[in-house]
Protein backbone atom coordinates (compact mmCIF):
# COMPACT_ATOMS: atom_id res chain seq x y z
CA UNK A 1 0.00 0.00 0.00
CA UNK A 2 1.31 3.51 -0.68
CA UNK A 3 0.05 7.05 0.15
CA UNK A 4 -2.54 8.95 -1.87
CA UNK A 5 -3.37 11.83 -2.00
CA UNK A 6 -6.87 13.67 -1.92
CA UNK A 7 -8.53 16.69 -0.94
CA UNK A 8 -11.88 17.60 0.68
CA UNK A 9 -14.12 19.72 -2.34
CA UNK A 10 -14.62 22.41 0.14
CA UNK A 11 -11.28 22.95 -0.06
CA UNK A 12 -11.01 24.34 -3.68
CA UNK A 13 -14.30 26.98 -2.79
CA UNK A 14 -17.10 27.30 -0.48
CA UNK A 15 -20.30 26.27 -2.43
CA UNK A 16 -22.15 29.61 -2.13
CA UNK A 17 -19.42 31.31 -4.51
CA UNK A 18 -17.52 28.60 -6.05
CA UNK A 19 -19.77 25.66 -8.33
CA UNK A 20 -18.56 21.93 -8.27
CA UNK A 21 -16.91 21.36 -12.21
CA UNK A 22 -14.61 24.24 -12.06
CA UNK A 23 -13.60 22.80 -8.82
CA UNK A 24 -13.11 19.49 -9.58
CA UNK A 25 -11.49 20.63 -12.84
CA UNK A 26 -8.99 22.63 -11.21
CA UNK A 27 -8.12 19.70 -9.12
CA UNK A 28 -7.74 17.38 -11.91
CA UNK A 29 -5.66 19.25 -13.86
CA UNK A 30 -3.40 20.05 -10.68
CA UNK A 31 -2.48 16.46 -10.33
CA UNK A 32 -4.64 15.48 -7.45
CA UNK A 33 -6.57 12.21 -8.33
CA UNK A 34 -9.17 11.91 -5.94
CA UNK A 35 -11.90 14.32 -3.77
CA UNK A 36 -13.54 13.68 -0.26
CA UNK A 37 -16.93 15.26 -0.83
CA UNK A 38 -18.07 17.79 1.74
CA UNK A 39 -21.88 17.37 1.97
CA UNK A 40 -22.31 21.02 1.50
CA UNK A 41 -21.23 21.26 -1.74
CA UNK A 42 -23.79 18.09 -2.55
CA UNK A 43 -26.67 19.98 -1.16
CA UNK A 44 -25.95 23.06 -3.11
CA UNK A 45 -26.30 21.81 -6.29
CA UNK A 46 -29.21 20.19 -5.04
CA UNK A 47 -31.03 22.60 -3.69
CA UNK A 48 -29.96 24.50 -7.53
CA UNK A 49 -32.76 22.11 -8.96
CA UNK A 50 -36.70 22.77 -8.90
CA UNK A 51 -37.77 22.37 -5.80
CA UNK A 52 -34.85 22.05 -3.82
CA UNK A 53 -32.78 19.55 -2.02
CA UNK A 54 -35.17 17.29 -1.97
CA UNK A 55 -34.51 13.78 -1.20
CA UNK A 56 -34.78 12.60 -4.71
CA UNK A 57 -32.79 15.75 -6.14
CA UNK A 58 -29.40 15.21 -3.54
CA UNK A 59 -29.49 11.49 -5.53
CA UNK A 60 -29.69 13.63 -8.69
CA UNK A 61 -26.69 15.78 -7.92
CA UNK A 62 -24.65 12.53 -6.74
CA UNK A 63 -25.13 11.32 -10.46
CA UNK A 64 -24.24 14.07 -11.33
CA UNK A 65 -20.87 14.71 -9.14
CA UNK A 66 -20.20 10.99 -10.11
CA UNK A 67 -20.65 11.73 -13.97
CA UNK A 68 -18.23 14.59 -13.59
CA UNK A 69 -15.80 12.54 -11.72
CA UNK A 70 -15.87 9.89 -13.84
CA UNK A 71 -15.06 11.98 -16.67
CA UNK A 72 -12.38 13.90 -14.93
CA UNK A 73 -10.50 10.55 -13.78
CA UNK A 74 -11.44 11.56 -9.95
CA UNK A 75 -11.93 8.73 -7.45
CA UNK A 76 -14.30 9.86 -4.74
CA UNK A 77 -12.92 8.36 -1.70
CA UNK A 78 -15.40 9.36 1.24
CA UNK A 79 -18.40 11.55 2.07
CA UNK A 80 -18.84 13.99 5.33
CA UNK A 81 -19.23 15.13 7.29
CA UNK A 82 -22.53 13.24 9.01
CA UNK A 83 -23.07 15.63 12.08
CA UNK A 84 -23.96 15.50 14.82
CA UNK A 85 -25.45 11.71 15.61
CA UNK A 86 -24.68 11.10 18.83
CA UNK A 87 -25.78 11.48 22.32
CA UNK A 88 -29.12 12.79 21.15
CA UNK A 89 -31.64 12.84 23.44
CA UNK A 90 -34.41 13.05 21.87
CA UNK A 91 -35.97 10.32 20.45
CA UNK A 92 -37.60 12.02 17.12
CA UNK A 93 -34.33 13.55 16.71
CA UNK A 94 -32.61 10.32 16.65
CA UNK A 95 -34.79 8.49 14.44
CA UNK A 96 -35.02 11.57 11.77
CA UNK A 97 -31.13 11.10 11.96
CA UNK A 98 -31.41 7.39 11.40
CA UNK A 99 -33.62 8.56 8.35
CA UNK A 100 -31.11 10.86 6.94
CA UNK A 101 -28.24 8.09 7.50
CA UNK A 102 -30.11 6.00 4.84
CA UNK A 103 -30.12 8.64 2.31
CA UNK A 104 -26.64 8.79 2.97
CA UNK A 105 -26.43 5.58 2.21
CA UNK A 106 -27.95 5.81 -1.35
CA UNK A 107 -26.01 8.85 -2.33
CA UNK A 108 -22.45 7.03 -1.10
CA UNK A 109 -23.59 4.04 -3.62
CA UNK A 110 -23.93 6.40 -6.15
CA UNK A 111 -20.98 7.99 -5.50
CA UNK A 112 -18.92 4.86 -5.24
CA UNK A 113 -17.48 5.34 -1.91
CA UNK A 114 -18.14 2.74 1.45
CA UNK A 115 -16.41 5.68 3.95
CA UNK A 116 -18.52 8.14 5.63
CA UNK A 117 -16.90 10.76 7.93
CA UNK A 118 -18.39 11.40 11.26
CA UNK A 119 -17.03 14.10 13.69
CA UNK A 120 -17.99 14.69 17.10
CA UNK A 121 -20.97 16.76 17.40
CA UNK A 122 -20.40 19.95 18.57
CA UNK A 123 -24.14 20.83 19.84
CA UNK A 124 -24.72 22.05 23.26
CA UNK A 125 -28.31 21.30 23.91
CA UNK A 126 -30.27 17.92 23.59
CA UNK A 127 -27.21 15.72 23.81
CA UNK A 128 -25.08 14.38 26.59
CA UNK A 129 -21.41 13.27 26.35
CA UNK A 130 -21.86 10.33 28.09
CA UNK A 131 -19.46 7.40 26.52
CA UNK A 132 -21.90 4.85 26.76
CA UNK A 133 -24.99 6.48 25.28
CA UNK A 134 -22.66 7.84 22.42
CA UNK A 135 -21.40 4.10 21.75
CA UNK A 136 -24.30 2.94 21.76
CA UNK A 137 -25.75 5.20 19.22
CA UNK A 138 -23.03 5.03 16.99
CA UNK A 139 -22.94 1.16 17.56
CA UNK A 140 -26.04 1.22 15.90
CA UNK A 141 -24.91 3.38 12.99
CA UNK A 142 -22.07 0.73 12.58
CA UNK A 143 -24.53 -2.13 12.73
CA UNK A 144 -27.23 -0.57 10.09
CA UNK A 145 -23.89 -0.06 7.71
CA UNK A 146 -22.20 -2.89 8.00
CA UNK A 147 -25.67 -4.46 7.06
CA UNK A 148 -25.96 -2.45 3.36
CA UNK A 149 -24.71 -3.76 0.56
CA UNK A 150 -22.40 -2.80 0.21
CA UNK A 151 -21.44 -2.57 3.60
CA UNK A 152 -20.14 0.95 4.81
CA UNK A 153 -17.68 2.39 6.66
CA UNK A 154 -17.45 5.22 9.07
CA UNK A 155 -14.46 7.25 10.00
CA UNK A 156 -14.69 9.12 13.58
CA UNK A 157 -13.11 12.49 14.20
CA UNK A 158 -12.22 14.82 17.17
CA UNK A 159 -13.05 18.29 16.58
CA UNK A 160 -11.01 20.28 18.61
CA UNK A 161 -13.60 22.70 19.46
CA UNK A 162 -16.09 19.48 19.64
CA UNK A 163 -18.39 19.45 22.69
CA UNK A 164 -17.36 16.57 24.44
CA UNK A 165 -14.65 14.84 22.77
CA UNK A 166 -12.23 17.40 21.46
CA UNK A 167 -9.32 15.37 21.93
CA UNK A 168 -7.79 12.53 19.93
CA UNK A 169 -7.79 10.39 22.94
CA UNK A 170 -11.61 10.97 24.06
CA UNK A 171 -12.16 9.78 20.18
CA UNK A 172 -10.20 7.01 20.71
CA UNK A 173 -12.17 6.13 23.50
CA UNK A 174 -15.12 6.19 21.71
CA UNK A 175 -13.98 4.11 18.71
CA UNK A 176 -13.10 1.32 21.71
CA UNK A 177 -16.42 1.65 22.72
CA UNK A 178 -18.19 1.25 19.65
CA UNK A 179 -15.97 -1.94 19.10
CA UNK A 180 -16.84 -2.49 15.48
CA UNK A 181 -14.56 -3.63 12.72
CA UNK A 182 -16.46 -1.22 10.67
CA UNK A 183 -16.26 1.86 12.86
CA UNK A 184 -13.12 3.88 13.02
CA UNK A 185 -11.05 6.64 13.12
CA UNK A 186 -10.23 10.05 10.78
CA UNK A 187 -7.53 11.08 12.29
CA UNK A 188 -7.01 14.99 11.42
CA UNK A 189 -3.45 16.95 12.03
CA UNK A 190 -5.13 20.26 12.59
CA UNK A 191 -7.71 19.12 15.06
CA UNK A 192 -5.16 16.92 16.59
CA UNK A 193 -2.56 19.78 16.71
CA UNK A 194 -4.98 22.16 17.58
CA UNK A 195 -6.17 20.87 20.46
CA UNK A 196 -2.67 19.29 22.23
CA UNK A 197 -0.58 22.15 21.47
CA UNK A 198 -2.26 24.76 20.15
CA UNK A 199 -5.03 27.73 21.65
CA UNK A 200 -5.47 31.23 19.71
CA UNK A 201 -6.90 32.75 22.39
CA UNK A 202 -3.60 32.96 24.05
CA UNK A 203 -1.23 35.49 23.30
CA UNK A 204 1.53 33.04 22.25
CA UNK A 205 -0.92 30.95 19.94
CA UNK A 206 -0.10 28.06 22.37
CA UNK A 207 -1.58 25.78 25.12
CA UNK A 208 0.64 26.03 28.79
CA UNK A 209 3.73 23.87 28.35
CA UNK A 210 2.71 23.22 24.50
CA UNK A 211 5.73 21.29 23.59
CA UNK A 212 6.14 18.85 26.50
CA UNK A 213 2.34 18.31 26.40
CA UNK A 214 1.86 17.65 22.65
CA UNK A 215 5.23 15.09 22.63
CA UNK A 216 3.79 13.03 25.50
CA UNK A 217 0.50 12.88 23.65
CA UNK A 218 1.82 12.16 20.97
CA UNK A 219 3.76 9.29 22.83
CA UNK A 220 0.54 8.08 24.10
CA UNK A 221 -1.27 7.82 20.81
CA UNK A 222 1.50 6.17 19.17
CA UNK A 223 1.28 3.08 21.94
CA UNK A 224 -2.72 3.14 21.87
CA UNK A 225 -4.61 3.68 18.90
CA UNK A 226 -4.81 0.47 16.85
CA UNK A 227 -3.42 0.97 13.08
CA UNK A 228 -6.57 -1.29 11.90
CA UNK A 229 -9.04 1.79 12.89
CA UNK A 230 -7.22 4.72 10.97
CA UNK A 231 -9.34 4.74 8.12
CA UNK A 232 -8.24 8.11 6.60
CA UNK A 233 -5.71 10.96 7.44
CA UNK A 234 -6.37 14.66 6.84
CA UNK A 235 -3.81 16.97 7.13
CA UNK A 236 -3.82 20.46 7.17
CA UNK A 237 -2.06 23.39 9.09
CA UNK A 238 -3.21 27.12 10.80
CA UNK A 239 -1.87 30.14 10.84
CA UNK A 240 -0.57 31.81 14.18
CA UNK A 241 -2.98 35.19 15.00
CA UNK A 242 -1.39 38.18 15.67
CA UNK A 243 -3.33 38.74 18.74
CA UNK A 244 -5.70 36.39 20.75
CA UNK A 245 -8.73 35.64 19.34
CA UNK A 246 -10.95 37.10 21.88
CA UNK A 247 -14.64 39.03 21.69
CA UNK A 248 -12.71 41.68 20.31
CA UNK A 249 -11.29 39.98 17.15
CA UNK A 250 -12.88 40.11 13.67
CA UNK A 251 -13.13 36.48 13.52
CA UNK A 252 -15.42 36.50 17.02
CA UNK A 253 -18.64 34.90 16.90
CA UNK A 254 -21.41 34.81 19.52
CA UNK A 255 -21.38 31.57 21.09
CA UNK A 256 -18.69 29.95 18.60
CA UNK A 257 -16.03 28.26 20.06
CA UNK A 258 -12.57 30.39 19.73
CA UNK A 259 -10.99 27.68 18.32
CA UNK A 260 -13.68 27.02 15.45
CA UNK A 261 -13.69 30.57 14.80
CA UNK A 262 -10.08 30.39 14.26
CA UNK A 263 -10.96 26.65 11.99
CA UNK A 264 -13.13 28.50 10.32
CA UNK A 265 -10.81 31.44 9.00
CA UNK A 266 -6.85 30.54 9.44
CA UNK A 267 -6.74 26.64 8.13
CA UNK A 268 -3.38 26.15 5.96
CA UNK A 269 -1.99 23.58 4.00
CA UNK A 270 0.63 21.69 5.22
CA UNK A 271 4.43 23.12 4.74
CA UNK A 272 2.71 26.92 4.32
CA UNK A 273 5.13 28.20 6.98
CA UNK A 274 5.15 31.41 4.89
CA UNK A 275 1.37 32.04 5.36
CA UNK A 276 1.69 31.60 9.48
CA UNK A 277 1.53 27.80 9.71
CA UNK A 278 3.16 26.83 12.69
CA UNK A 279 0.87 23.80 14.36
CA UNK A 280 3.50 21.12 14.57
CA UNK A 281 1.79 19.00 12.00
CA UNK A 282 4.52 17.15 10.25
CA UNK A 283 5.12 15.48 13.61
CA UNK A 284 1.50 14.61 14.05
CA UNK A 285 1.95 12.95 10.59
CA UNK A 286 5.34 11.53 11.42
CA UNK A 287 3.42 9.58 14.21
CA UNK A 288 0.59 8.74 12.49
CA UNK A 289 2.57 7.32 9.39
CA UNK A 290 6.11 6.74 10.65
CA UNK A 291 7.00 2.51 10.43
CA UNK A 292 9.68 2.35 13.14
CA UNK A 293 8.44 5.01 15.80
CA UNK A 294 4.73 5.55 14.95
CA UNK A 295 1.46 4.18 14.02
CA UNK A 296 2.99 2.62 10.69
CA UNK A 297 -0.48 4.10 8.47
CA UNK A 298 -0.59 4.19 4.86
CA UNK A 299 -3.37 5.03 2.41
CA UNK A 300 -5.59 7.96 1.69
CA UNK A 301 -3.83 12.15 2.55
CA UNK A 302 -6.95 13.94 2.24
CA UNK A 303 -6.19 17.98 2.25
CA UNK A 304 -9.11 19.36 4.44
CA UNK A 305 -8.83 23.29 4.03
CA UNK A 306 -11.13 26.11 5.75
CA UNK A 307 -10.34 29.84 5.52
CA UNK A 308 -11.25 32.78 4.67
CA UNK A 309 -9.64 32.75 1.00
CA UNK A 310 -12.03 30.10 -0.10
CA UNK A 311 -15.05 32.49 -0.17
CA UNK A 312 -13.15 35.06 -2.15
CA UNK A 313 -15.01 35.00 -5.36
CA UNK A 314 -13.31 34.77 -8.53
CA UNK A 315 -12.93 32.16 -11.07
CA UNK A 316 -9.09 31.70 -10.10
CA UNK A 317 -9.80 30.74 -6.16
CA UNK A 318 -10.42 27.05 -7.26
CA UNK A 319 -6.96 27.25 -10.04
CA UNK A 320 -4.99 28.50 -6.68
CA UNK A 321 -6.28 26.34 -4.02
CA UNK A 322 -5.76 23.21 -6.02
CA UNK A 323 -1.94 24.50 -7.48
CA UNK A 324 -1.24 25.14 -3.64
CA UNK A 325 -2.31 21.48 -2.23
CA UNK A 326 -0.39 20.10 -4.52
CA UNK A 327 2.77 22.02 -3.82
CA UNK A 328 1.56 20.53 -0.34
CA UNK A 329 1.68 17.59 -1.40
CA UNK A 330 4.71 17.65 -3.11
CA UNK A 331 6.44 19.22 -0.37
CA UNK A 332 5.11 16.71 2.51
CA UNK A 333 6.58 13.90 -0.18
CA UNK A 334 9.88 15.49 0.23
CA UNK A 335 9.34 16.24 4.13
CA UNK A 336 8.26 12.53 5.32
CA UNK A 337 10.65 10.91 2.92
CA UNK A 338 7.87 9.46 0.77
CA UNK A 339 9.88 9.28 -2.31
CA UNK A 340 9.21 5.80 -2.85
CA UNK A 341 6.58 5.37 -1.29
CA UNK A 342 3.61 7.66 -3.18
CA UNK A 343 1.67 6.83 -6.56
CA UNK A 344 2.67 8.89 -9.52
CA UNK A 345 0.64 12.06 -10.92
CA UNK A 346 0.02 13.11 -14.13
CA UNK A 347 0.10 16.65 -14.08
CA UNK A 348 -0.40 19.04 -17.40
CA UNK A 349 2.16 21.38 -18.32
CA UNK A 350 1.84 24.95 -16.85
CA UNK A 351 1.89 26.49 -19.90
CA UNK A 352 -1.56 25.16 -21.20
CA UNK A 353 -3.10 24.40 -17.74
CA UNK A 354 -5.29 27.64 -17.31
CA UNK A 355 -7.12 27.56 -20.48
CA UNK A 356 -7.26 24.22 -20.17
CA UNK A 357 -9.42 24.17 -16.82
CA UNK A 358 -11.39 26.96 -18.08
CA UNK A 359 -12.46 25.69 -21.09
CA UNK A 360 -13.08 22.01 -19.71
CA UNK A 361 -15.11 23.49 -16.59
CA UNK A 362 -17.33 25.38 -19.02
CA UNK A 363 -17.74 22.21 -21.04
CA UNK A 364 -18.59 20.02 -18.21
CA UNK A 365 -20.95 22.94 -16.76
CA UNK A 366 -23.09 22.47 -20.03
CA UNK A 367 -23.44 19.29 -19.69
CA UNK A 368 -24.45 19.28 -15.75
């Protein structure tokens, strides 16, 4: 097994300014050869048909994402993110989730994936943290998927601004919990690093004692988590604020989280130290994917990118966003001494690559 690279579609544009071929375009022609769809952008071009994002018209637009694919030589390797499903406590809420999980279902057929992302919910009212109501409910997720056919997947994340289980380790936890062969993890550098050593509403961007308490958890994860439940890796960076991001700060919202307000705006891709990355994220990737000293994983690098660049509008924000992950990319090759180790690109010469994506995104728009 080698490493591949992919990138989530919100990545290349939010959905309100930026439409789906002349993102996947641009990320064709940059080299990358498969997307993670973000459900958002799904829904969009949904709700773009009469009547809405109805039922019947978000299994339209996943024909239509997979046509486009398809013709753009893009594997779609997983679907998120499915929010907040756990810990619910109420009943009709639960079941109306249950409902919606089956839809997901459907559209992941037609997409061609069996991996559906699931973070921790981050709602504050009608749900409860506690481990063995959340196992239980996402035990039954795992049971209802591992019953489809096919069966399905899902990959677990801590959000480091998540309600309950911010943390890799409370995650962890969870995924024990569950104890299915089908339930995993998604193990993410920024909300790994942005949790254990990170906290923008601190002057120096960091938690107390960052270093020693980031290398110690990353010791710890390294000895516990069980290589067979990584499903997926995203990796991404964050820029350092210039002051802490407090009621005061332009990226302040009512009753956000600081650090998802700071998610929200400041995500980077990895080795962007000249943008203000400074989350120690190669190390969270050396233990996830270092043989000798760390978890040993190999497989899907999915680029997961928020910030405030991606709802610039402009018909070049896509172009960019996909040119810089794969300078990412080609830089983390070089970084984690993947040489070897990575499946070859094709990517078009620079010369003809603009006019290229520009013409094929119109093309493909006309046929959507």
């Amino acid at each position: 097994m080698s490493y591949r690279p992919a990138i989530c579609s919100m990545s290349l544009g939010r959905a309100w300014l930026h439409e789906i071929p002349p993102k996947f375009t641009a990320a064709a022609h940059s080299g990358l050869p498969a997307i993670e769809i973000f459900f958002e952008d799904l829904l969009y071009l949904a709700s773009s048909f009469p009547n809405g994002a109805t039922p019947s018209n978000q299994l339209l637009a996943a024909h239509q994402i997979r046509r486009l694919c398809d013709s753009l030589h893009l594997e779609i390797m997983g679907i998120g993110p499915f929010n907040n499903c756990e810990g619910l406590l109420d009943p009709a809420a639960k079941a109306a989730k249950l409902e919606e999980l089956n839809l997901w279902f459907e559209i992941a057929r037609i997409l061609g994936t069996d991996v559906i992302q699931i973070p921790c919910t981050f709602m504050t009212e009608g749900v409860t943290g506690d481990v063995d109501v959340v196992s239980r409910d996402l035990r039954e997720i795992a049971d209802i998927g591992a019953v489809q056919n096919p069966p399905f997947r899902f990959a677990y994340e801590n959000l480091c601004w998540g309600t309950f289980n911010d943390t890799w380790e409370k995650a962890w936890g969870v995924v024990k919990a569950v104890d299915r062969d089908n339930f995993g993890m998604c193990l993410d550098t920024f909300n790994i690093a942005g949790r254990e050593y990170a906290d923008p509403e601190r002057a120096d961007g960091k938690v107390e004692n960052a270093e020693v308490v980031f290398r110690e958890s990353m010791k710890r994860m390294v000895r516990e988590i069980d290589l067979k439940k990584v499903f997926y890796v995203q990796v991404v960076d964050a820029e350092r604020l210039e002051r802490p991001l407090d009621k005061t700060h332009e990226f302040h919202v009512e009753g956000q989280k600081p650090r998802m307000s700071w998610s929200r705006n400041c995500r980077l891709f990895l080795c962007e130290e000249d943008r203000g990355g400074y989350l120690p994220v190669l190390d969270v990737l050396h233990a996830i994917c270092d043989e000798k000293e760390g978890l040993g994983y190999k497989g899907w690098i999915s680029m997961e990118l928020f910030n405030r660049s991606l709802t610039v509008e402009g018909s070049q924000v896509p172009i960019e966003h996909a040119d810089r992950a794969m300078e990412s990319w080609r830089k983390i090759i070089k970084a984690m001494t993947w040489e070897d180790q990575v499946e070859a690109v094709s990517v078009p010469s620079r010369q003809n690559k603009q006019t290229s994506k520009e013409s094929e995104a119109v093309e493909i728009s006309a046929r959507l």
